[in-house]
Protein backbone atom coordinates (compact mmCIF):
# COMPACT_ATOMS: atom_id res chain seq x y z
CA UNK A 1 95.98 227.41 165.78
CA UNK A 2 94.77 229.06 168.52
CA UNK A 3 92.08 228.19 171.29
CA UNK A 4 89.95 230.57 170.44
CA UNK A 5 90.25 229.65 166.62
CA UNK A 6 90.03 225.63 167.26
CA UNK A 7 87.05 225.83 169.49
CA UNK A 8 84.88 228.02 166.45
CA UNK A 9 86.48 225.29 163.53
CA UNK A 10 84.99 222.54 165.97
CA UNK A 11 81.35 224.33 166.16
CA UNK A 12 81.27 224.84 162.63
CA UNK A 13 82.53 221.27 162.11
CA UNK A 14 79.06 220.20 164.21
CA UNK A 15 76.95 222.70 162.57
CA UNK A 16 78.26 221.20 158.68
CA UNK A 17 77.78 217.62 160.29
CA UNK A 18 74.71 218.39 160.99
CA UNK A 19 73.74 220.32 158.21
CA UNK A 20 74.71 217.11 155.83
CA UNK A 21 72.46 214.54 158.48
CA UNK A 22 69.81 217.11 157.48
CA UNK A 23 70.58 217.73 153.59
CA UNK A 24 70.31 221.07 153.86
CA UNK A 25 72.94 223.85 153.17
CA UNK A 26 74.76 225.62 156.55
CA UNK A 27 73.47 229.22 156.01
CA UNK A 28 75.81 232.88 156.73
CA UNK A 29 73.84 233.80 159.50
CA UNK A 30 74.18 230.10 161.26
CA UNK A 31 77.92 230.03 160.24
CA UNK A 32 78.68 233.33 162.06
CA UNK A 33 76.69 231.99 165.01
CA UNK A 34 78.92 228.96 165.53
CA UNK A 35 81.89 230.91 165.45
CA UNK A 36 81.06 233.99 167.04
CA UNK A 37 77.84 232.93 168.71
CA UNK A 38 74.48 234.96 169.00
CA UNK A 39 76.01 238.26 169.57
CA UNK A 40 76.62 238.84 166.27
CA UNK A 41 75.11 242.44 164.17
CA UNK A 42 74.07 242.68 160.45
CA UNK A 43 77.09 244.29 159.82
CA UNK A 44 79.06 241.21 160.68
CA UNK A 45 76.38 239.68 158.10
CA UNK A 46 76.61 241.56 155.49
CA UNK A 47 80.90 241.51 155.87
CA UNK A 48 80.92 238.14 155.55
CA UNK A 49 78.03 236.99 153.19
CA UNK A 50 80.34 239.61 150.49
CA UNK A 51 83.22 237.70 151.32
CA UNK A 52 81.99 234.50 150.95
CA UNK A 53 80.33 235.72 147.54
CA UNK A 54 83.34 236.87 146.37
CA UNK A 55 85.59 234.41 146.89
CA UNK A 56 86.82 232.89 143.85
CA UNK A 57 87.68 229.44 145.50
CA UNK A 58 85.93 227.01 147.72
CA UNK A 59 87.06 227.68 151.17
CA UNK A 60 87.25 224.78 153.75
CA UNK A 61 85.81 225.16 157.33
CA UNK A 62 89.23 226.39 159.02
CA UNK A 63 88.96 228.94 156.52
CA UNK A 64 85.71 230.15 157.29
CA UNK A 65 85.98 230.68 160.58
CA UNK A 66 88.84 232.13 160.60
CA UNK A 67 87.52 234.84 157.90
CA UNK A 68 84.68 235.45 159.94
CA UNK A 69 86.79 235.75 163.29
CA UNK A 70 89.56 237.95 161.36
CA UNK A 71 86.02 240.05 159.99
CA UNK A 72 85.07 240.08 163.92
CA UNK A 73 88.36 241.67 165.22
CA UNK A 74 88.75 244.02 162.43
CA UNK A 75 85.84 245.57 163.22
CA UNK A 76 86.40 245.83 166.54
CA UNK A 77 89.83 247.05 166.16
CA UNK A 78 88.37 250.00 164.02
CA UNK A 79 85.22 251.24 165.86
């Protein structure tokens, strides 16, 4: 994986560690923060709350953020 990808697996890592300390579920817009950080648009939202809706399968954390970061360079790659 790459550096880029490692160090947003890692922060989402913390943010389900802590999430499970707390007993409370990670939510979409705190998952897109600790990969992409604050930056982020509702657009970006919206992309990824339908894509983790309609996902079939439980997804693990490297897959997450690596759908959200894949979601992120799409759309930058397009606009």
């Amino acid at each position: 994986m790459s550096s880029r990808i490692d160090k947003a697996v890692s922060r989402l890592k913390r943010l389900a560690a802590k999430s499970s300390d707390e007993d409370s579920r990670m939510s979409v817009n705190s998952m897109i923060e600790a990969v992409v950080g604050p930056g982020y648009d509702q657009e970006l939202e919206a992309l990824v709350s339908m894509a983790l809706s309609s996902s079939s399968e439980a997804m693990d954390l490297d897959q997450i953020a690596i759908g959200i970061l894949s979601l992120d360079d799409w759309r930058v790659e397009n606009s």
